[in-house]
PDB file of N, CA and C in Angstrom:
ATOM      1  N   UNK A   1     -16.359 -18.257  -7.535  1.00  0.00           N
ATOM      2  CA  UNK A   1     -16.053 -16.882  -7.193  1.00  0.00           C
ATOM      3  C   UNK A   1     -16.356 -16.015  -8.417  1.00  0.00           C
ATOM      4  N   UNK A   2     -17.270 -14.681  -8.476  1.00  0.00           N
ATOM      5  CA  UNK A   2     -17.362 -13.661  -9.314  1.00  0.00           C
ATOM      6  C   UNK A   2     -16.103 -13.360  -9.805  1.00  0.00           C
ATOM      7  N   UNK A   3     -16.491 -12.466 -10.677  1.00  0.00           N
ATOM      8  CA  UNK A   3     -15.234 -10.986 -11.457  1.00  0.00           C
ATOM      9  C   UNK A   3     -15.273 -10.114 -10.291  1.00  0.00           C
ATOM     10  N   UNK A   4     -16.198 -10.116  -9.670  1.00  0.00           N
ATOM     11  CA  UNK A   4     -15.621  -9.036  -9.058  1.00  0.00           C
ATOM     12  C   UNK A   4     -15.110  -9.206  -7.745  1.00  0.00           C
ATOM     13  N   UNK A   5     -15.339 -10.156  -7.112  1.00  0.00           N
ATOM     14  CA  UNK A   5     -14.289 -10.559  -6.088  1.00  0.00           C
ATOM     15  C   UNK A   5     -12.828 -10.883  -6.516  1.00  0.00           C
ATOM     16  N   UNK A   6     -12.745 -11.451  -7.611  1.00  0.00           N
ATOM     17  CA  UNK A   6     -11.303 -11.715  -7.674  1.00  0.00           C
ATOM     18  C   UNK A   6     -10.780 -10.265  -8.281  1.00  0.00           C
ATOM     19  N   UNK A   7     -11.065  -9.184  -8.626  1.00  0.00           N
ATOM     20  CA  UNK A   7     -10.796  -8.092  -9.288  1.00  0.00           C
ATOM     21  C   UNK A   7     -10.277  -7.654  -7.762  1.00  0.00           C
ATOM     22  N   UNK A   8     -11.138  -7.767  -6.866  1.00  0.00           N
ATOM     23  CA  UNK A   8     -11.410  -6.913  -5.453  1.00  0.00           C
ATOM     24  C   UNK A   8      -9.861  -7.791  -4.968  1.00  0.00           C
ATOM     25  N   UNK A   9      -9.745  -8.510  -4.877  1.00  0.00           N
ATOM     26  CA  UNK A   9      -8.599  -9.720  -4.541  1.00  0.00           C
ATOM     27  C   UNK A   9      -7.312  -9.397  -5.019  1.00  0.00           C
ATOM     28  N   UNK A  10      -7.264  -8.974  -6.174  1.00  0.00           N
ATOM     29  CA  UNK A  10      -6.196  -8.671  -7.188  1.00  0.00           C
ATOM     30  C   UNK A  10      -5.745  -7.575  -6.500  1.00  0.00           C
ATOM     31  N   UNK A  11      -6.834  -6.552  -6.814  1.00  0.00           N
ATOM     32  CA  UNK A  11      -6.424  -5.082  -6.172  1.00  0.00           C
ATOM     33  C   UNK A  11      -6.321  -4.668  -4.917  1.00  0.00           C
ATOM     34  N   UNK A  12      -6.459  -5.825  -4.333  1.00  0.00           N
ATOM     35  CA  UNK A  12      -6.467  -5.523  -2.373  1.00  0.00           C
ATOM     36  C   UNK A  12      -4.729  -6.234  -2.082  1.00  0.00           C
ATOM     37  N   UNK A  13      -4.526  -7.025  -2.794  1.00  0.00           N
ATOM     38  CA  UNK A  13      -3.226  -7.739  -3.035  1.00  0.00           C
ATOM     39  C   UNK A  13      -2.539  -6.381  -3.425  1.00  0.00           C
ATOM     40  N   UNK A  14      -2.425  -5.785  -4.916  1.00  0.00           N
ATOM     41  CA  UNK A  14      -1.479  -5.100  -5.333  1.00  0.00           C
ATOM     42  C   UNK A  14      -1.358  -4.062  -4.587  1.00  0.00           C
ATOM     43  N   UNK A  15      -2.392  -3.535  -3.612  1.00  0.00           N
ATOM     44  CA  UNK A  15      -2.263  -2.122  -2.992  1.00  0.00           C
ATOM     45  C   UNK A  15      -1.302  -2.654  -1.473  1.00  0.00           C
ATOM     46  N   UNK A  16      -1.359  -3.953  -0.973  1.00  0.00           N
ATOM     47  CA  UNK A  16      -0.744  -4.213   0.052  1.00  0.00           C
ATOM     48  C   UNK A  16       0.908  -4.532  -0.029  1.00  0.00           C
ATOM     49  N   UNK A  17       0.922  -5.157  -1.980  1.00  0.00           N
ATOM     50  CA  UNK A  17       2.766  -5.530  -1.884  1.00  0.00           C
ATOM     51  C   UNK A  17       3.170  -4.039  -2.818  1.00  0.00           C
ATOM     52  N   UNK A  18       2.322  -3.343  -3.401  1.00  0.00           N
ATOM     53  CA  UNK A  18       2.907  -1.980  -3.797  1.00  0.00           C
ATOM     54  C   UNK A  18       3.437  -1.077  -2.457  1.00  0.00           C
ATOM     55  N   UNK A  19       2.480  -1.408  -1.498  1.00  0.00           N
ATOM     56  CA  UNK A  19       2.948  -0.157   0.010  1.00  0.00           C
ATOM     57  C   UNK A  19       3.993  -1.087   0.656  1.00  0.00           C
ATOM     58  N   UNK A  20       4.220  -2.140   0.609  1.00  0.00           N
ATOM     59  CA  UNK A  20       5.275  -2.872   1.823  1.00  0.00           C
ATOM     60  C   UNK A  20       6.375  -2.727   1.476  1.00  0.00           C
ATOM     61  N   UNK A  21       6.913  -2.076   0.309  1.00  0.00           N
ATOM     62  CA  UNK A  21       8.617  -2.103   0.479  1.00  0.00           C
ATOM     63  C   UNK A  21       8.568  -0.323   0.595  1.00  0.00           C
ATOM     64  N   UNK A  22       7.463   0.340   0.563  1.00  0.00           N
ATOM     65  CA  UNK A  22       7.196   2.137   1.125  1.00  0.00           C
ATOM     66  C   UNK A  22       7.915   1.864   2.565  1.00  0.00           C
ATOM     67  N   UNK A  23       7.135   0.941   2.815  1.00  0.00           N
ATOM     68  CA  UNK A  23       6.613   0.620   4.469  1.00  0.00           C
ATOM     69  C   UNK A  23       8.185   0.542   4.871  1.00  0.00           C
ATOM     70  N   UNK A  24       8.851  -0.487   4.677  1.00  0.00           N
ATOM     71  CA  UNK A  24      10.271  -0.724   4.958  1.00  0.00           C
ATOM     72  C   UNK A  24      11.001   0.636   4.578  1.00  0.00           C
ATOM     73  N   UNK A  25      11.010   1.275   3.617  1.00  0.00           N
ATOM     74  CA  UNK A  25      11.495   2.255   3.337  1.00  0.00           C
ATOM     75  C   UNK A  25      11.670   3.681   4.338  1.00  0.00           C
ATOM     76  N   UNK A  26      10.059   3.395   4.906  1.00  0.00           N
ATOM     77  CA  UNK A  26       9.914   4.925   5.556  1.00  0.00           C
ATOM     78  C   UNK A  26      10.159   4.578   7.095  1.00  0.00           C
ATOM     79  N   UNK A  27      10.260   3.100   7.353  1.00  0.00           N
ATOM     80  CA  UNK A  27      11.109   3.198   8.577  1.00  0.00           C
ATOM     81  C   UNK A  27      12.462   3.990   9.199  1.00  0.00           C
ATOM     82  N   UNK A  28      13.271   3.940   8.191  1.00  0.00           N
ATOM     83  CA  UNK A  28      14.490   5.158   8.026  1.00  0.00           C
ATOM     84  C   UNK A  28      14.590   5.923   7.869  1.00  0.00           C
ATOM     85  N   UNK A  29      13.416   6.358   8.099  1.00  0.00           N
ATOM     86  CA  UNK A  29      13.385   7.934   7.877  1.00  0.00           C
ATOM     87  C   UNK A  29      12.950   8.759   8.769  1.00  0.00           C
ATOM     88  N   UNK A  30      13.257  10.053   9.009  1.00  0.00           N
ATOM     89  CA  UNK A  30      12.339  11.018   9.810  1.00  0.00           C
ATOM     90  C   UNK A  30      11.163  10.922   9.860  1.00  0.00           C
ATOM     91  N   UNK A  31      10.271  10.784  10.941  1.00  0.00           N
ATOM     92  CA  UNK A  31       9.027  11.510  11.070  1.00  0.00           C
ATOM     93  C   UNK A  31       8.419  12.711   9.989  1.00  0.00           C
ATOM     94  N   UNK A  32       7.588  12.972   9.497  1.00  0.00           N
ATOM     95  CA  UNK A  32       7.147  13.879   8.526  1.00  0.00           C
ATOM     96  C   UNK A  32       8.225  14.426   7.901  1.00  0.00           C
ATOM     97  N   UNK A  33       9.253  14.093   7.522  1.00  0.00           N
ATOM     98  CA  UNK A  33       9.794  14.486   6.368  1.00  0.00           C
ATOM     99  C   UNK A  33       9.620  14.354   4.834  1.00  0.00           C
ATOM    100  N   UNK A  34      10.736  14.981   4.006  1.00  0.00           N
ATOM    101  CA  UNK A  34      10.003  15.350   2.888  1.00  0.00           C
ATOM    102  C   UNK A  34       9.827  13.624   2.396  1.00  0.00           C
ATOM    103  N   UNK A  35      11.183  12.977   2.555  1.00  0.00           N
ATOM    104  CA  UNK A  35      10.945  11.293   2.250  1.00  0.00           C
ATOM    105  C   UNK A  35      10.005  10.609   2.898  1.00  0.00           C
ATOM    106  N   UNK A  36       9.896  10.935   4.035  1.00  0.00           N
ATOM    107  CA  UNK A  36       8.574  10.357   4.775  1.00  0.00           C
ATOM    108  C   UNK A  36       7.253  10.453   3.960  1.00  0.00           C
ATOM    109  N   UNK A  37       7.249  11.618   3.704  1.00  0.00           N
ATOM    110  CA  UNK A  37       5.556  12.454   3.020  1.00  0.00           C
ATOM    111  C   UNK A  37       5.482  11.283   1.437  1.00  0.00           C
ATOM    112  N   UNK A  38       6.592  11.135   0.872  1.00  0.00           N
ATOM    113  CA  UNK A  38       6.360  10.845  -0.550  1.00  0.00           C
ATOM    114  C   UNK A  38       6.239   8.952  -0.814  1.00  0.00           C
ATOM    115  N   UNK A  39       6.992   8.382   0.573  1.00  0.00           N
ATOM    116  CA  UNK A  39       7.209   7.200   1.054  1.00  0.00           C
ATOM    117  C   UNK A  39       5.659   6.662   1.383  1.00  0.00           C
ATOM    118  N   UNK A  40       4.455   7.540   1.767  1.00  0.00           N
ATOM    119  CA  UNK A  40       3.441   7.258   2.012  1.00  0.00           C
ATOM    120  C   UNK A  40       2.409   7.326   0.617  1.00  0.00           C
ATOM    121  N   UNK A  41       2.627   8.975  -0.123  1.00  0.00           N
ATOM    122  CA  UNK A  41       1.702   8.637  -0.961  1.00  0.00           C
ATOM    123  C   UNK A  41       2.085   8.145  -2.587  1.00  0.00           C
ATOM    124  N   UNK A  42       3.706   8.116  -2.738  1.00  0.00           N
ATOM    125  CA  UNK A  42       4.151   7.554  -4.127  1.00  0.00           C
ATOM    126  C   UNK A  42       3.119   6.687  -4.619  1.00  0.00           C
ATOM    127  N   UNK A  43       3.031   5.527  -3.303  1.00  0.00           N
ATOM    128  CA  UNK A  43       2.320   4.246  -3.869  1.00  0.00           C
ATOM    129  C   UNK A  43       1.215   4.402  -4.351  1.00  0.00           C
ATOM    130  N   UNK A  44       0.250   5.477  -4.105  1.00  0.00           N
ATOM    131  CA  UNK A  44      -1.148   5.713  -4.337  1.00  0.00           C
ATOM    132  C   UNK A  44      -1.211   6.212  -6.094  1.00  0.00           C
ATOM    133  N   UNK A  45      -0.158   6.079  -6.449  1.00  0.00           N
ATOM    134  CA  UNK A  45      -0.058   6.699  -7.706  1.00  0.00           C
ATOM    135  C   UNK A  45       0.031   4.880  -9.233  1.00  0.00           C
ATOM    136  N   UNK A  46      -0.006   4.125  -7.775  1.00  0.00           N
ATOM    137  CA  UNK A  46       0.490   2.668  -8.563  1.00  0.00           C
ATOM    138  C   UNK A  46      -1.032   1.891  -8.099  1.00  0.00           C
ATOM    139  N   UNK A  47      -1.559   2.228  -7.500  1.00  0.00           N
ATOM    140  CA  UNK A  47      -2.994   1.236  -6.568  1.00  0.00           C
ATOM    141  C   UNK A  47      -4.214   2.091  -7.731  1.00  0.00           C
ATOM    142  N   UNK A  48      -4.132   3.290  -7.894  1.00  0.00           N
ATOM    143  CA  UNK A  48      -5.461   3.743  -8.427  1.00  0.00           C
ATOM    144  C   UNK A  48      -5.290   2.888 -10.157  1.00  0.00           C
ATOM    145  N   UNK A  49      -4.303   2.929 -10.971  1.00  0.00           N
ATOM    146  CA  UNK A  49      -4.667   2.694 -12.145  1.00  0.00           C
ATOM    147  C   UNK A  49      -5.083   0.477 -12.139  1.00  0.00           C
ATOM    148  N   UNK A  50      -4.560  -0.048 -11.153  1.00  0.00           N
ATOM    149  CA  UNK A  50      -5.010  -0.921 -10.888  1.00  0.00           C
ATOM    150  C   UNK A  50      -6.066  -1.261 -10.837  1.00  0.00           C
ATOM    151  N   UNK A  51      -6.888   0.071  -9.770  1.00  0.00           N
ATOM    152  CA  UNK A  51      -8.599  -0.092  -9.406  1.00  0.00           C
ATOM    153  C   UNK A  51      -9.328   0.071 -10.865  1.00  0.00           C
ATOM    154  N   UNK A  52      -8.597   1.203 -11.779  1.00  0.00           N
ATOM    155  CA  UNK A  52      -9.235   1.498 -12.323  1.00  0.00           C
ATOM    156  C   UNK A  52      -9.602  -0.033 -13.500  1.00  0.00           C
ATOM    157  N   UNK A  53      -8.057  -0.188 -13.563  1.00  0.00           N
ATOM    158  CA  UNK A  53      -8.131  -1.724 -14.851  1.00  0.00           C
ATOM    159  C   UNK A  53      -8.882  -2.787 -14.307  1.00  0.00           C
ATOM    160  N   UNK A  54      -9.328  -2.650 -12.940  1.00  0.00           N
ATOM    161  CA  UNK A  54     -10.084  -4.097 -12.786  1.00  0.00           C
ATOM    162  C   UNK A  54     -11.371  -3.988 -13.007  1.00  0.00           C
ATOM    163  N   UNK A  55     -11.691  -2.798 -13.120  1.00  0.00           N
ATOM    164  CA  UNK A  55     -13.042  -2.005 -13.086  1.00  0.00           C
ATOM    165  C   UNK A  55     -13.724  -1.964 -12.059  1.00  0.00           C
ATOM    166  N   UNK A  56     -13.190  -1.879 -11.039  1.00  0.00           N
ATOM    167  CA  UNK A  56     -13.294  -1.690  -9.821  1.00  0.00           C
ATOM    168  C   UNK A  56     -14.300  -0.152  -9.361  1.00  0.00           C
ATOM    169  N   UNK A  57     -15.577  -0.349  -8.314  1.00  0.00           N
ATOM    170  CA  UNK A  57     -15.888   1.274  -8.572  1.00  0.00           C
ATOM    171  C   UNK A  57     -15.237   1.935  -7.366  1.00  0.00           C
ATOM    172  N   UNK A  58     -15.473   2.784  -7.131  1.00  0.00           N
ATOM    173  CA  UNK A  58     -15.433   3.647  -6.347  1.00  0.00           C
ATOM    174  C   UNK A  58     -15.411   3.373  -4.409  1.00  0.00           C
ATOM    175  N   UNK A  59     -16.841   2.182  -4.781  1.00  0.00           N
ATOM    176  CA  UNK A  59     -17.114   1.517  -3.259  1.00  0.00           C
ATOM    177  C   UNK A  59     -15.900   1.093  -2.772  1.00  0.00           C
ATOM    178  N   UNK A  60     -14.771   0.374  -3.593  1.00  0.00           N
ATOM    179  CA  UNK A  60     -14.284  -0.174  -3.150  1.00  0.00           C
ATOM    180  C   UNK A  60     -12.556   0.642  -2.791  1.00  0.00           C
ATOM    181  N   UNK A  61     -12.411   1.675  -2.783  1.00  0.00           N
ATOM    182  CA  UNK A  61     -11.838   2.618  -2.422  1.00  0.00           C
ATOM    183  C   UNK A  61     -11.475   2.021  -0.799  1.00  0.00           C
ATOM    184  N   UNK A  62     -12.260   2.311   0.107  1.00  0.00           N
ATOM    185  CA  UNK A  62     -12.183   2.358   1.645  1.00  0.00           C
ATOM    186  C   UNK A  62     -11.109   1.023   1.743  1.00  0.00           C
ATOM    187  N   UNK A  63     -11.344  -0.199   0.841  1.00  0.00           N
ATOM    188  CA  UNK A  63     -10.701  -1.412   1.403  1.00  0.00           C
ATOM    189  C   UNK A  63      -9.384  -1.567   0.574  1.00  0.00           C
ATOM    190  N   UNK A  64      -9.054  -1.027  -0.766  1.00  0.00           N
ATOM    191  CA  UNK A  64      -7.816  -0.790  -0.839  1.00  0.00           C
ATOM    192  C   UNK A  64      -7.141   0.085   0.140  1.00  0.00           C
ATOM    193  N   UNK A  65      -7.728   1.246   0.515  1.00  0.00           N
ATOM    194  CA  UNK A  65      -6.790   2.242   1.801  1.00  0.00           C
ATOM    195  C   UNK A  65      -6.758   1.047   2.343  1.00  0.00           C
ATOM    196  N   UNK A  66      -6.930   0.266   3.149  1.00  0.00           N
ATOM    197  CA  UNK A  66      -6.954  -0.445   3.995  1.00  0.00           C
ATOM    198  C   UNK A  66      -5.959  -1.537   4.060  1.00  0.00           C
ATOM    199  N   UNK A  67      -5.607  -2.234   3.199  1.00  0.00           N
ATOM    200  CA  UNK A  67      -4.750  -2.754   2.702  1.00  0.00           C
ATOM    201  C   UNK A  67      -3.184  -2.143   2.339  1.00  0.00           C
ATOM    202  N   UNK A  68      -3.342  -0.504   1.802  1.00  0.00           N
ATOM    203  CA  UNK A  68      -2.250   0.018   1.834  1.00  0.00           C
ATOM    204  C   UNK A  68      -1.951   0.393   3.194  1.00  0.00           C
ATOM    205  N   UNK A  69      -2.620   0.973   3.866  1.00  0.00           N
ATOM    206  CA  UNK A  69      -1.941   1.033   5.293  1.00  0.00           C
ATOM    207  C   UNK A  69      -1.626   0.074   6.085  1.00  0.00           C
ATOM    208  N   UNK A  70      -2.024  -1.804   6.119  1.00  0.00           N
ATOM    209  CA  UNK A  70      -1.238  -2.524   6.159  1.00  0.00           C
ATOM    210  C   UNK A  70      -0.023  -3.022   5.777  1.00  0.00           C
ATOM    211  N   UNK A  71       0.028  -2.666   4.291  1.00  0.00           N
ATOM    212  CA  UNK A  71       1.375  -2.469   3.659  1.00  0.00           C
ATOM    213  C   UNK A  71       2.641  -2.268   4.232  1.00  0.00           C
ATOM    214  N   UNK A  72       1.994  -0.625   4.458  1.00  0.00           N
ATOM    215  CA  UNK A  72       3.091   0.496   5.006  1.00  0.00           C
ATOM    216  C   UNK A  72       3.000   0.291   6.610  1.00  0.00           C
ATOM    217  N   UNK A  73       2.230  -0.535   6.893  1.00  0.00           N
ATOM    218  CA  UNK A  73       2.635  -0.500   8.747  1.00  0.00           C
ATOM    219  C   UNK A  73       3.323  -1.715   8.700  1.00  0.00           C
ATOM    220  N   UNK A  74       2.645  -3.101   8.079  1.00  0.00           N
ATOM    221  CA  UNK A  74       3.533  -4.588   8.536  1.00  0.00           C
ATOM    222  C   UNK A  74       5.099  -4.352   7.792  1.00  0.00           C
ATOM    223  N   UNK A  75       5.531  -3.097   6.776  1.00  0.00           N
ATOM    224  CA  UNK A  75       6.245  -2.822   6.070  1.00  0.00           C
ATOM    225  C   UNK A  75       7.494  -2.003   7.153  1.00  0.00           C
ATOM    226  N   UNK A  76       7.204  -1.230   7.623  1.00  0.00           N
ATOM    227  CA  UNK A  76       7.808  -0.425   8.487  1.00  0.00           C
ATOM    228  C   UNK A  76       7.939  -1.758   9.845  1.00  0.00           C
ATOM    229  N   UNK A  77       7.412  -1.908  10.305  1.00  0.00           N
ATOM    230  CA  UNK A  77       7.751  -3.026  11.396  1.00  0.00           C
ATOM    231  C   UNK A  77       8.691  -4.039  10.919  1.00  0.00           C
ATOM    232  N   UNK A  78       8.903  -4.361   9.621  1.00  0.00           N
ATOM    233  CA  UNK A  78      10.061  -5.494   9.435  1.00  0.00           C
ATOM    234  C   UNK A  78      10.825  -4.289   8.868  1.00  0.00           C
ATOM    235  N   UNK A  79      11.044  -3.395   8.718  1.00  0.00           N
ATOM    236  CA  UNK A  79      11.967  -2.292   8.631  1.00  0.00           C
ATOM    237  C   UNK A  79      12.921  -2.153   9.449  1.00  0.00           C
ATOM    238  N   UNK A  80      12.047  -1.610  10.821  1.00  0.00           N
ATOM    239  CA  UNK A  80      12.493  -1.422  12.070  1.00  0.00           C
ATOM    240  C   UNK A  80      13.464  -2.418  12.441  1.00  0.00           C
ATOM    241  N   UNK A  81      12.566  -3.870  12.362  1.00  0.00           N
ATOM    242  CA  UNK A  81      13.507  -5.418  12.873  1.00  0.00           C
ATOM    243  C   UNK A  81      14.875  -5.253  11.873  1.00  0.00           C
ATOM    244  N   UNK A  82      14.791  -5.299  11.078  1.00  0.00           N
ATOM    245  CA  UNK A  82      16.272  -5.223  10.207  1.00  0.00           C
ATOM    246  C   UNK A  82      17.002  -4.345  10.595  1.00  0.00           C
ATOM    247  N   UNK A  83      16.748  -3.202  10.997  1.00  0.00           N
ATOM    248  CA  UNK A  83      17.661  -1.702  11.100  1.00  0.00           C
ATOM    249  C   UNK A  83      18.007  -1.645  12.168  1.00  0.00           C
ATOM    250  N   UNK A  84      17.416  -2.415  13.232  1.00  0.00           N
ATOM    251  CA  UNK A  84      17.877  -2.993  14.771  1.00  0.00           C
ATOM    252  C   UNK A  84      18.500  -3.712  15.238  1.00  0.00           C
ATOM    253  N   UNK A  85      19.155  -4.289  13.751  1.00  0.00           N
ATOM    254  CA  UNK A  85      20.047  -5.389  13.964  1.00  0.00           C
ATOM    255  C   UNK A  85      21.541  -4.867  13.841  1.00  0.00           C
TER     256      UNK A  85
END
């Protein structure tokens, strides 16, 4: 395996367990509220300096989103299951 797959690996990892406790988080919350709004993009503030240290370019932008919005959705769904109990 390259540097840059495992860089891509690293950072597709950290952007998915940085958003999953968002994810759980913003289950309890209102719809577009102000905790809602910050529950989504806090994490984006922890995924970019990641991309940046792996030296990650730009391309690979689309597949970290991608990963964070798994985060924050498989995150919110075991949210939900707990808060339903």
């Amino acid at each position: 395996m390259d540097q840059s797959a495992l860089a891509m690996m690293i950072a597709a990892s950290a952007a998915f367990i940085f958003n999953f406790p968002f994810g759980v988080l913003r289950a309890g919350t209102k719809t577009f509220s102000f905790k809602w709004f910050l529950y989504i993009h806090l994490p984006v503030f922890a995924v970019i300096p990641i991309r940046i240290g792996t030296g990650l370019s730009y391309w690979s932008i689309p597949v970290l989103v991608v990963f964070s919005i798994l985060g924050q959705f498989i995150g919110s769904r075991v949210g939900r299951r707990f808060s339903s109990r």
